[in-house]
C-alpha atoms as a PDB file:
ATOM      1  CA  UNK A   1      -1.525 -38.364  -1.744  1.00  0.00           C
ATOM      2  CA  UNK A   2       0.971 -41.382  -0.552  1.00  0.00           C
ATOM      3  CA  UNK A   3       4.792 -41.042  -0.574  1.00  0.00           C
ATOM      4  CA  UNK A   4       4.790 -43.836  -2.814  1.00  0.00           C
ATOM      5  CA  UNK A   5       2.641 -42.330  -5.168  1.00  0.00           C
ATOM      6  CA  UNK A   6       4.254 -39.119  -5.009  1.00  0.00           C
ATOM      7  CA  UNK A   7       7.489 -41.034  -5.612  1.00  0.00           C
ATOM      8  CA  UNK A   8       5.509 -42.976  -8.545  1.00  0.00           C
ATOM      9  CA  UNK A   9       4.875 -39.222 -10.521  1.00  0.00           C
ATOM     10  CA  UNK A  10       8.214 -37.302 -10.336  1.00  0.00           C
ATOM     11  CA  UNK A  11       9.801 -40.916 -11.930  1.00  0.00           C
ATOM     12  CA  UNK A  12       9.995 -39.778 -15.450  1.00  0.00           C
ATOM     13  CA  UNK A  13      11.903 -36.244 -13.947  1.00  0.00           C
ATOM     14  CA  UNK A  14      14.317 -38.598 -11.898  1.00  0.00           C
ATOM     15  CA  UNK A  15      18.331 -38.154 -12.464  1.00  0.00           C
ATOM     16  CA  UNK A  16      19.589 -42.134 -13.154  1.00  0.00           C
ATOM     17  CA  UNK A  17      21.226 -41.977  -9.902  1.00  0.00           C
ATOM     18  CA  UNK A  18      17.757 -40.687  -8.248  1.00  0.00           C
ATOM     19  CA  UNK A  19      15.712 -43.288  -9.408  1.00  0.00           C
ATOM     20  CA  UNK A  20      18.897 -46.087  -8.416  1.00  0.00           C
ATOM     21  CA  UNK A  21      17.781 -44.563  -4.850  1.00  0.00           C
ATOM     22  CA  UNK A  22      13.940 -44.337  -5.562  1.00  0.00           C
ATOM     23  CA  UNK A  23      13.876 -48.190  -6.264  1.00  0.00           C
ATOM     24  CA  UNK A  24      16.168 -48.947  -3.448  1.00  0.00           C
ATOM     25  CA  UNK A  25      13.725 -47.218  -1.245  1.00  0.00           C
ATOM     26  CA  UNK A  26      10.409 -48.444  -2.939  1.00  0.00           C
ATOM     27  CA  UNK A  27      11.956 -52.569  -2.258  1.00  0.00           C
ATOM     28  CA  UNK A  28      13.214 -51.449   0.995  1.00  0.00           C
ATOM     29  CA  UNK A  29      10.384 -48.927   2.478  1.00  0.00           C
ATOM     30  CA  UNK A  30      10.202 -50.358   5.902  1.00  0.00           C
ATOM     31  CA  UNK A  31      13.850 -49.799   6.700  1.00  0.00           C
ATOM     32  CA  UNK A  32      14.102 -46.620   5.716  1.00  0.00           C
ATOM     33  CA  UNK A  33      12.800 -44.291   9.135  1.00  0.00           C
ATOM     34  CA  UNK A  34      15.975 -46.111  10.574  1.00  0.00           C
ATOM     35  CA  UNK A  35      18.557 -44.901   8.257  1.00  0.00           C
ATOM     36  CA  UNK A  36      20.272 -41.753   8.475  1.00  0.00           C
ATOM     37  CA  UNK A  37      20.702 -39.704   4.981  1.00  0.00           C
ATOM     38  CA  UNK A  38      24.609 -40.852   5.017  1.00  0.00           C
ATOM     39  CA  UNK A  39      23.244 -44.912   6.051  1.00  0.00           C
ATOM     40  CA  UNK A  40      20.731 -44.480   2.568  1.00  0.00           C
ATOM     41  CA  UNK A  41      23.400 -43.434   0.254  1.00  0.00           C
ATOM     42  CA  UNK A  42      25.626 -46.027   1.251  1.00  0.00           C
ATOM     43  CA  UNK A  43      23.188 -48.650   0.412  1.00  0.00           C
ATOM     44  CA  UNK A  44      21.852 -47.521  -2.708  1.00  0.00           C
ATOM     45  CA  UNK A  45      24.935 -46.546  -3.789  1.00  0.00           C
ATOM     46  CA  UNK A  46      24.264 -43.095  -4.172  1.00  0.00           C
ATOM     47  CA  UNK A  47      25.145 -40.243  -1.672  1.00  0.00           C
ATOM     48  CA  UNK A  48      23.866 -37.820   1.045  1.00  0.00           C
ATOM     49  CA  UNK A  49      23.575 -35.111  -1.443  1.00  0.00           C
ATOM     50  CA  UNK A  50      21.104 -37.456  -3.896  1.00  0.00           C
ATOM     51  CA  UNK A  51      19.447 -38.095  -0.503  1.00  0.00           C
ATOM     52  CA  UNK A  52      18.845 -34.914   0.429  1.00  0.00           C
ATOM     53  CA  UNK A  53      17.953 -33.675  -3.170  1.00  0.00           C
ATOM     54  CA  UNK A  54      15.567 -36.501  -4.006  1.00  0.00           C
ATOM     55  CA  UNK A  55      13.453 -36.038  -0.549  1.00  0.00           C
ATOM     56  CA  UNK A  56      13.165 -32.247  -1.549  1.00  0.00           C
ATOM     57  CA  UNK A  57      12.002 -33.565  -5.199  1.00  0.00           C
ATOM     58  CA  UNK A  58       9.097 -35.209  -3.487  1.00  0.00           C
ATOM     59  CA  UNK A  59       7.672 -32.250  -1.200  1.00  0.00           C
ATOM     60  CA  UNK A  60       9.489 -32.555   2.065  1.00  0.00           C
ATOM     61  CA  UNK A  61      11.895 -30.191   2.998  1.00  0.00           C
ATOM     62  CA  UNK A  62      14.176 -31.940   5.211  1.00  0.00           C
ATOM     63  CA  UNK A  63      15.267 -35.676   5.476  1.00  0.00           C
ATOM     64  CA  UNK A  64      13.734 -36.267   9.123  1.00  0.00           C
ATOM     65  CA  UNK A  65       9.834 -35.325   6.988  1.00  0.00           C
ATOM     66  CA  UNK A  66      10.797 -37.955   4.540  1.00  0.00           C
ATOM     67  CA  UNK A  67      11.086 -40.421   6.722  1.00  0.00           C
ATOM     68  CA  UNK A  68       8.302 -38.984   8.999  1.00  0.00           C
ATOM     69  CA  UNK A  69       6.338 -39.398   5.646  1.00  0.00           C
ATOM     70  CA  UNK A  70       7.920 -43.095   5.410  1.00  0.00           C
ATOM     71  CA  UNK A  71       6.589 -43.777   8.506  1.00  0.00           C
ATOM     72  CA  UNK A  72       3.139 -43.158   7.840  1.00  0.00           C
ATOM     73  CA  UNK A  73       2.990 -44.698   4.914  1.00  0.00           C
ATOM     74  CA  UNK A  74       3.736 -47.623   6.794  1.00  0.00           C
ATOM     75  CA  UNK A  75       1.413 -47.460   9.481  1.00  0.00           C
ATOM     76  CA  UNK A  76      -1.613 -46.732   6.920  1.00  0.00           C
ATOM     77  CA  UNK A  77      -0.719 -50.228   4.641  1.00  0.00           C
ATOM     78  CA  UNK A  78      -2.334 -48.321   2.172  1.00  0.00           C
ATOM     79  CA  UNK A  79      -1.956 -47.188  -1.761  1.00  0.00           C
ATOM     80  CA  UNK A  80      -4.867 -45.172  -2.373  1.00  0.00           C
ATOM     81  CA  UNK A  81      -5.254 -45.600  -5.922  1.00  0.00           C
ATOM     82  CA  UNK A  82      -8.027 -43.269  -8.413  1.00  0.00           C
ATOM     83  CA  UNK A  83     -10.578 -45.241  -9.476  1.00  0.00           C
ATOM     84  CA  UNK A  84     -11.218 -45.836 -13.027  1.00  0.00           C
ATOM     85  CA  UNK A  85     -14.215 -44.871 -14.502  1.00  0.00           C
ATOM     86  CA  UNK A  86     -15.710 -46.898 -17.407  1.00  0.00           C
ATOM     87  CA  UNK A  87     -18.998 -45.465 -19.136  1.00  0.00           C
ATOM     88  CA  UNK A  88     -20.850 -49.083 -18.803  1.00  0.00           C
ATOM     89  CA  UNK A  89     -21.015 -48.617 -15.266  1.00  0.00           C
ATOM     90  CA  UNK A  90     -24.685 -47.798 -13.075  1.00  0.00           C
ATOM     91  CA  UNK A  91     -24.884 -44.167 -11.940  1.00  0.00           C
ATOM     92  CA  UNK A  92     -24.487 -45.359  -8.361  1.00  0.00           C
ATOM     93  CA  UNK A  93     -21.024 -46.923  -8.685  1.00  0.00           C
ATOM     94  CA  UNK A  94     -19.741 -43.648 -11.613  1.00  0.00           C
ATOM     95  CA  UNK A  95     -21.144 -41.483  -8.346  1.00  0.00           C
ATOM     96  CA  UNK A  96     -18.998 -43.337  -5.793  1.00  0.00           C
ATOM     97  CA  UNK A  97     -15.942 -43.693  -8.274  1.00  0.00           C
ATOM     98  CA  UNK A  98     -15.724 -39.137  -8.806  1.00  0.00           C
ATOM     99  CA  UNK A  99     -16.685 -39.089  -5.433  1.00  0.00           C
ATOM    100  CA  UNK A 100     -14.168 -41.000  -3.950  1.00  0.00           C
ATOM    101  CA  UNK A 101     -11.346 -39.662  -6.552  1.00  0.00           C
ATOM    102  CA  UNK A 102     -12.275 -35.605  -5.338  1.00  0.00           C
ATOM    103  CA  UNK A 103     -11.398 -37.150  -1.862  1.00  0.00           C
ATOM    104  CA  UNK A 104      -8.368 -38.560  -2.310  1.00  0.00           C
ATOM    105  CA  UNK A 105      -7.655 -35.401  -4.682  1.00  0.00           C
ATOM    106  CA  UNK A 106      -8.210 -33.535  -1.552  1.00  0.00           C
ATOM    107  CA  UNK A 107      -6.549 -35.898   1.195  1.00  0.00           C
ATOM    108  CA  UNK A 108      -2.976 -35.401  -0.910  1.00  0.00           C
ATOM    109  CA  UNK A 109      -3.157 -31.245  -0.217  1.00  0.00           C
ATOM    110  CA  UNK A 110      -1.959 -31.608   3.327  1.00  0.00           C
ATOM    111  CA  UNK A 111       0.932 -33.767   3.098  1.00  0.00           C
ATOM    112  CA  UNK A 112       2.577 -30.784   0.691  1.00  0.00           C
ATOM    113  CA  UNK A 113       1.945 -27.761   2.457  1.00  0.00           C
ATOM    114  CA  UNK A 114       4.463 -26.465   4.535  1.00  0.00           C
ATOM    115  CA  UNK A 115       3.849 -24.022   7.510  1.00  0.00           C
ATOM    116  CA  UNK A 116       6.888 -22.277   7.256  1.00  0.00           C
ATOM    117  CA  UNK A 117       5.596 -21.382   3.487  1.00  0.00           C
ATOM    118  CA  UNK A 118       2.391 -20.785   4.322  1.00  0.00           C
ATOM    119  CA  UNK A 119       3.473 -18.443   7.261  1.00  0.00           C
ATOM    120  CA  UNK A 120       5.918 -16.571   5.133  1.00  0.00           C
ATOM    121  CA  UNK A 121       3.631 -16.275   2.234  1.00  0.00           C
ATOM    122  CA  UNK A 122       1.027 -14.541   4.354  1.00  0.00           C
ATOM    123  CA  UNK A 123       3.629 -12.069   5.059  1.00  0.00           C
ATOM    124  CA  UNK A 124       4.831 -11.316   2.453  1.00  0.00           C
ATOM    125  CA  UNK A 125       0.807 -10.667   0.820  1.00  0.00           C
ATOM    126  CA  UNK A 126       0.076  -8.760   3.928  1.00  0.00           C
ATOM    127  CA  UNK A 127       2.976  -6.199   4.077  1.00  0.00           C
ATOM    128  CA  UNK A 128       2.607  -5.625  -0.170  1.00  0.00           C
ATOM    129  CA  UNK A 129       0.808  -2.372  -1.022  1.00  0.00           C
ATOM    130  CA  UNK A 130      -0.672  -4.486  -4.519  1.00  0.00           C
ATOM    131  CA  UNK A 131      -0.696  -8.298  -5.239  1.00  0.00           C
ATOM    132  CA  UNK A 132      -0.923  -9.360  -9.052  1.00  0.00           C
ATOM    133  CA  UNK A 133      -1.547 -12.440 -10.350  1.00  0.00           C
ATOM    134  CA  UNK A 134      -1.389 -14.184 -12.891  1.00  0.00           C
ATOM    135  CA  UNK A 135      -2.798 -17.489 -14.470  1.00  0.00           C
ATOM    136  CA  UNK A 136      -3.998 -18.895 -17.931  1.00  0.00           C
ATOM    137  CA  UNK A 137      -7.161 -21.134 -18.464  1.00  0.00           C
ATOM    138  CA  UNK A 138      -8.492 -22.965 -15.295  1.00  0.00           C
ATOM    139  CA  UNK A 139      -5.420 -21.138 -13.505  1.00  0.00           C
ATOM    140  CA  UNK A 140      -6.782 -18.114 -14.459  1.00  0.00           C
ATOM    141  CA  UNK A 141     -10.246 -18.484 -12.464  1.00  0.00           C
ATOM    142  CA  UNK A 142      -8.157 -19.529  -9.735  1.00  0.00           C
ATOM    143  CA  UNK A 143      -6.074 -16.137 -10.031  1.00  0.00           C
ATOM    144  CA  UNK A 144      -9.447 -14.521 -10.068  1.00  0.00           C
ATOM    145  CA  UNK A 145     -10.435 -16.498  -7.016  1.00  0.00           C
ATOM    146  CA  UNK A 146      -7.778 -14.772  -5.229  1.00  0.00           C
ATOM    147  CA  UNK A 147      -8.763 -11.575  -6.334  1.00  0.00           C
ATOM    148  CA  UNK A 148     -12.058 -11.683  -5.398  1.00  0.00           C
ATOM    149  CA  UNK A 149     -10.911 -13.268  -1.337  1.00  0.00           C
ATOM    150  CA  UNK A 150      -8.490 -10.492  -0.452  1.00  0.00           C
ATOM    151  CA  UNK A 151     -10.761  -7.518  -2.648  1.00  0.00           C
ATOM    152  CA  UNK A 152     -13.169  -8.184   0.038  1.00  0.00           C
ATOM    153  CA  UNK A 153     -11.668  -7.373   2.937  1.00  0.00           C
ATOM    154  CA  UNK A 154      -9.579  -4.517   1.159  1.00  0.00           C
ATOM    155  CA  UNK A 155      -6.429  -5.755  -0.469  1.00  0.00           C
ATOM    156  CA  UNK A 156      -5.722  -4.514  -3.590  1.00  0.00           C
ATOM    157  CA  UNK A 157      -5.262  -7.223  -6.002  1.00  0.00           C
ATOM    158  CA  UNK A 158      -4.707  -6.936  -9.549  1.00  0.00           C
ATOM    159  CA  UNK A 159      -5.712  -9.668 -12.065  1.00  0.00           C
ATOM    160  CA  UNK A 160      -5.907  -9.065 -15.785  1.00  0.00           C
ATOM    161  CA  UNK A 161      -5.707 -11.880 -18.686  1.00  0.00           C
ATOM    162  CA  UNK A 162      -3.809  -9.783 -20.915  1.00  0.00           C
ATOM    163  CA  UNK A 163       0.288 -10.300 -20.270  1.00  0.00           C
ATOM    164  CA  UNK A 164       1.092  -6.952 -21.552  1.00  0.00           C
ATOM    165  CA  UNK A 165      -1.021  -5.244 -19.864  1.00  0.00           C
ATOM    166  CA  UNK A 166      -0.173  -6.490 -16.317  1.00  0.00           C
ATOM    167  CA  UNK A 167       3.432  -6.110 -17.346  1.00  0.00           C
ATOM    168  CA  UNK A 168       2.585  -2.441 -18.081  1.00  0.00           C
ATOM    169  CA  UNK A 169       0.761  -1.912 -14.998  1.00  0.00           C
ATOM    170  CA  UNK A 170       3.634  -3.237 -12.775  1.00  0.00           C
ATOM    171  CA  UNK A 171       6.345  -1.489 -14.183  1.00  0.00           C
ATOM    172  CA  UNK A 172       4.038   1.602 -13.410  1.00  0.00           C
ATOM    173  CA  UNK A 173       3.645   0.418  -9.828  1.00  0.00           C
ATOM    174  CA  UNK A 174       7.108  -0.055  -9.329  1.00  0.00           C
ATOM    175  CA  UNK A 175       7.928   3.333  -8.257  1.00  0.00           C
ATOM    176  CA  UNK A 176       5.477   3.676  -5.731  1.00  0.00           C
ATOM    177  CA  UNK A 177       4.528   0.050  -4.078  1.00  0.00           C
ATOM    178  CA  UNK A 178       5.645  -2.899  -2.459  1.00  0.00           C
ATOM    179  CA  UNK A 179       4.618  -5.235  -4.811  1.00  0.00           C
ATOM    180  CA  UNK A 180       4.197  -9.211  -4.641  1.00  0.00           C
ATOM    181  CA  UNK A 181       3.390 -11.183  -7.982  1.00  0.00           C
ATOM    182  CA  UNK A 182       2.064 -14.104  -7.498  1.00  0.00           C
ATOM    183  CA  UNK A 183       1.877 -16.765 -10.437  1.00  0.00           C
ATOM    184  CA  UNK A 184       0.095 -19.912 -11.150  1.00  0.00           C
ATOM    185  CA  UNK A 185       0.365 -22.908 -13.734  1.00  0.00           C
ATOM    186  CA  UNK A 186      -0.509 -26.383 -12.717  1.00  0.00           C
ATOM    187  CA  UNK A 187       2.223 -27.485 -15.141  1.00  0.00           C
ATOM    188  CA  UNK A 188       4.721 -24.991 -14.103  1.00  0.00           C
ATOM    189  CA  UNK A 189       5.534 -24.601 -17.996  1.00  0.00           C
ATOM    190  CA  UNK A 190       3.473 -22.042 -19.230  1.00  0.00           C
ATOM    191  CA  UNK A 191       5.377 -19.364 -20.851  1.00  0.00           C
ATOM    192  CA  UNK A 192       3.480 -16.224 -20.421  1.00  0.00           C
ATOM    193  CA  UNK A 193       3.748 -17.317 -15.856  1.00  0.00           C
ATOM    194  CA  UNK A 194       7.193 -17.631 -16.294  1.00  0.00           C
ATOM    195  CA  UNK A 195       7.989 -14.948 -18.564  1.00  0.00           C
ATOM    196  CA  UNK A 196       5.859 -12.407 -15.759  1.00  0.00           C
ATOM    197  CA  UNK A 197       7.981 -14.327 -12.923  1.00  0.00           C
ATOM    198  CA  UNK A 198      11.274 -13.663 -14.660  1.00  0.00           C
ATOM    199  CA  UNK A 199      10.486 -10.036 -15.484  1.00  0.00           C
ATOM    200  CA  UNK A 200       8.991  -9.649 -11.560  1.00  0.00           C
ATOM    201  CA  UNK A 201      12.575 -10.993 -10.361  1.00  0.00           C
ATOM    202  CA  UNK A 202      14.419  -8.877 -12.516  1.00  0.00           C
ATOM    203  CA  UNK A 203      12.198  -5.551 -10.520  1.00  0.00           C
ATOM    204  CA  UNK A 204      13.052  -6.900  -7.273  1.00  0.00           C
ATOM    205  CA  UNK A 205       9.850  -8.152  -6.791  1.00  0.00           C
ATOM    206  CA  UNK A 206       8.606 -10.849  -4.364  1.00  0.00           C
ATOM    207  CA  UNK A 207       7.901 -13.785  -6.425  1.00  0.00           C
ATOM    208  CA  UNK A 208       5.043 -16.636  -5.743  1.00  0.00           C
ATOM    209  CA  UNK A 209       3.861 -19.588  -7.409  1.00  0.00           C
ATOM    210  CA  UNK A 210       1.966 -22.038  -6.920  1.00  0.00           C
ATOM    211  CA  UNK A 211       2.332 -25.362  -8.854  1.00  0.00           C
ATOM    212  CA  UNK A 212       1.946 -29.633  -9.305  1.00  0.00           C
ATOM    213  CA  UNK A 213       5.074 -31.178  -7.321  1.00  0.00           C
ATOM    214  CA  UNK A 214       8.006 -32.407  -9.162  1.00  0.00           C
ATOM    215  CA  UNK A 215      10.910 -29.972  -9.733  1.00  0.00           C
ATOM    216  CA  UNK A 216       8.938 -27.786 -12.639  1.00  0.00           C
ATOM    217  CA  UNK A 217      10.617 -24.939 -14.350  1.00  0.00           C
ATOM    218  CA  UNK A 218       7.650 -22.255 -12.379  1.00  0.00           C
ATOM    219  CA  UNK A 219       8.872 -23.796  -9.005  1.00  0.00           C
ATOM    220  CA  UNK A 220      12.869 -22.863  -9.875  1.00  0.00           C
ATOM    221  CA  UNK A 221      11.812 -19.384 -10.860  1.00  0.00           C
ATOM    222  CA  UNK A 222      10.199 -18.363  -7.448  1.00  0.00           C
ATOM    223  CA  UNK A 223      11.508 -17.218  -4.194  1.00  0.00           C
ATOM    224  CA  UNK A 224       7.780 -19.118  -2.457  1.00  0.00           C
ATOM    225  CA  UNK A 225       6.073 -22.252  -4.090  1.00  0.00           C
ATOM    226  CA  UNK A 226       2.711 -23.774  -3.219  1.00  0.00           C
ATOM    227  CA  UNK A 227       2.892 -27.331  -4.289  1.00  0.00           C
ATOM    228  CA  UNK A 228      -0.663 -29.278  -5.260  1.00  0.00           C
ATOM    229  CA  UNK A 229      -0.172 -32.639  -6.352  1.00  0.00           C
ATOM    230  CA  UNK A 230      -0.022 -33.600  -9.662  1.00  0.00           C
ATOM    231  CA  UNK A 231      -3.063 -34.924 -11.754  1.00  0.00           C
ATOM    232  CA  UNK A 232      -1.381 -37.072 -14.467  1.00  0.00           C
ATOM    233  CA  UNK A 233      -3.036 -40.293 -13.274  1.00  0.00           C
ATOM    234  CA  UNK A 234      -6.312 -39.044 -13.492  1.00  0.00           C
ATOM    235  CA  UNK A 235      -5.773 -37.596 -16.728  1.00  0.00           C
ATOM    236  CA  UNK A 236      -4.462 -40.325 -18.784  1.00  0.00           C
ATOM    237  CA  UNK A 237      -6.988 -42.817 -19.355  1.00  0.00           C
ATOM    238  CA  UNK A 238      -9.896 -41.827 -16.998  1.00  0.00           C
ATOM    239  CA  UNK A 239     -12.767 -39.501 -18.110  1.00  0.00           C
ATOM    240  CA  UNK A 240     -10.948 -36.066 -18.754  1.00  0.00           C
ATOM    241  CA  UNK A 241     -11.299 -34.817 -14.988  1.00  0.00           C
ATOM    242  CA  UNK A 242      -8.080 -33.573 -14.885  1.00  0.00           C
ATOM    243  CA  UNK A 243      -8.838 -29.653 -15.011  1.00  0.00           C
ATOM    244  CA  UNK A 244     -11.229 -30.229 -12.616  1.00  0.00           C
ATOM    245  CA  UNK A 245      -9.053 -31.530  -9.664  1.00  0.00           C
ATOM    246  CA  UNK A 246      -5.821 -29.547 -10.586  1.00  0.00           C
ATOM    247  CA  UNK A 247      -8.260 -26.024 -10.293  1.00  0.00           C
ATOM    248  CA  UNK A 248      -9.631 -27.889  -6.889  1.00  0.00           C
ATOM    249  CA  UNK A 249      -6.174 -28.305  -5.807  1.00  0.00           C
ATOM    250  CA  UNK A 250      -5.223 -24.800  -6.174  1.00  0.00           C
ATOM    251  CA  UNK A 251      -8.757 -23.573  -5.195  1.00  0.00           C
ATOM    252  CA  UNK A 252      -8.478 -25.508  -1.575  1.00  0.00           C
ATOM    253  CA  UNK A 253      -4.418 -24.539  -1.406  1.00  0.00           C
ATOM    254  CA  UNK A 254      -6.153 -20.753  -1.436  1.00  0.00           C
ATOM    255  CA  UNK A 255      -8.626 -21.172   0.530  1.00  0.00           C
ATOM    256  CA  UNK A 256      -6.166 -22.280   3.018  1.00  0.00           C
ATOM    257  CA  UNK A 257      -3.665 -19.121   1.988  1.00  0.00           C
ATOM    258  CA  UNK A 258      -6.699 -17.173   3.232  1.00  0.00           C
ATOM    259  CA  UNK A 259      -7.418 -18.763   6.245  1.00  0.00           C
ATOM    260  CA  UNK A 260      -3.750 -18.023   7.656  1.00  0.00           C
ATOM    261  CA  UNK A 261      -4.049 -14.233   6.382  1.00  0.00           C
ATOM    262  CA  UNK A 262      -7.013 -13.688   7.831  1.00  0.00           C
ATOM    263  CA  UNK A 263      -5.560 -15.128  11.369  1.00  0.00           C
ATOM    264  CA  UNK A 264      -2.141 -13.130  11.019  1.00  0.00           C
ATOM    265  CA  UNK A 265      -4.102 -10.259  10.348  1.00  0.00           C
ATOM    266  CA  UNK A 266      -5.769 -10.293  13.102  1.00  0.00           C
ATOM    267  CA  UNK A 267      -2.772 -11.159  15.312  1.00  0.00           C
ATOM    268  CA  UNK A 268      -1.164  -7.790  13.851  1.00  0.00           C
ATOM    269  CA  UNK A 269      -3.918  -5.580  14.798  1.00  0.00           C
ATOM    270  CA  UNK A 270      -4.754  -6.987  17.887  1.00  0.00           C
ATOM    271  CA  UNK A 271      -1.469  -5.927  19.128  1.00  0.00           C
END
């Protein structure tokens, strides 16, 4: 997904002062890989800290991969923009239309995915003695998707649908296992993730989640965060995919979870 469209969906989650800088950047894009954080503030009348904060609001990490981001935007001269789907159209163009929205669905996973995060994250999964997740509706078949990746090659995962009863289960475990909890909610506001998060923190227990960009209340509760992009413009007024590309954002963001764990693994017992 483009900066400008990531910018586009936190908007209604902006401070006043962040979106004063979010339309001084949007009229002023091309200038911006020249300005330091401190140059920015002073022109939008806003201040290295609002700088710093709002790049972080839209996925990147540090100022210098905002601007990177800027950069690119640039260079593309392009807004890739989901197609809407009418039901009065020929099978041929409704084909191209889902086809073409699933890619650009798919193109926005890499520009929010972080190696550090990835790298830690595989760590942290490969030194815990149990994983449990943790998801409701389409998150919960992509919590069972991870149980059924690392189960294979003899991780023990733990995935039930019942909140008590994985509460239970790691409060039992807590005595003898390193244990990881890993959480999931596209929203990042469903209560029974967050409640399991907060009660997982309170045990000393390594916290992930994985969630839609934009400063949600799942992303605040845990130490690692996988950000997918958020779905909100293909929900509202197109033909009810939403579901669909929010569970193939977090299926792909696994898949590529996987990938890294399999290749650290390796690395480990190779040595």
């Amino acid at each position: 997904m483009s900066l400008i469209k990531n910018i586009e969906n936190v908007q209604n989650e902006l401070s006043m002062t962040e979106e004063k800088l979010a339309s001084y950047i949007l009229a002023n894009l091309g200038d911006i890989p020249h300005m330091t954080a401190q140059k920015l503030a002073d022109l939008s009348e806003t201040s290295p800290a609002t700088v710093i904060r709002f790049s972080r609001k839209i996925g990147y990490k540090k100022y210098s991969d905002f601007k990177l981001a800027v950069s690119r935007s640039i260079e593309k001269q392009v807004r890739n923009e989901y197609n809407y789907i009418s039901f009065d159209e020929s099978f041929e163009v409704t084909k191209n239309k889902i086809l073409i929205n699933d890619k650009l669905v798919v193109d926005s996973i890499g520009e929010l995915l972080d190696e550090k995060t990835i790298n830690r994250i595989v760590k942290e999964i490969y030194d815990a003695d149990k994983i449990y997740v943790f998801g409701v509706g389409t998150s919960g078949i992509a919590a069972e998707d991870i149980r059924q990746k690392w189960l294979k090659i003899g991780k023990m995962v733990i995935f039930e649908k019942d909140k008590s009863l994985i509460l239970e289960q790691i409060k039992n475990d807590l005595e003898y296992n390193k244990i990881v909890f890993w959480g999931i909610s596209h929203s990042g506001k469903n209560r029974e993730v967050l409640q399991l998060i907060r009660e997982a923190r309170k045990n000393d227990i390594t916290t992930i989640g994985m969630t839609q960009l934009g400063g949600s209340d799942l992303e605040k509760a845990v130490q690692y965060v996988l950000q997918t992009s958020r779905t909100d413009n293909i929900e509202n007024g197109h033909y009810g995919s939403g579901a669909t590309h929010s569970l193939l954002l977090q299926l792909l963001t696994i898949d590529i979870v996987y990938f890294f764990y399999l290749k650290y693994s390796r690395s480990v017992n190779t040595i």
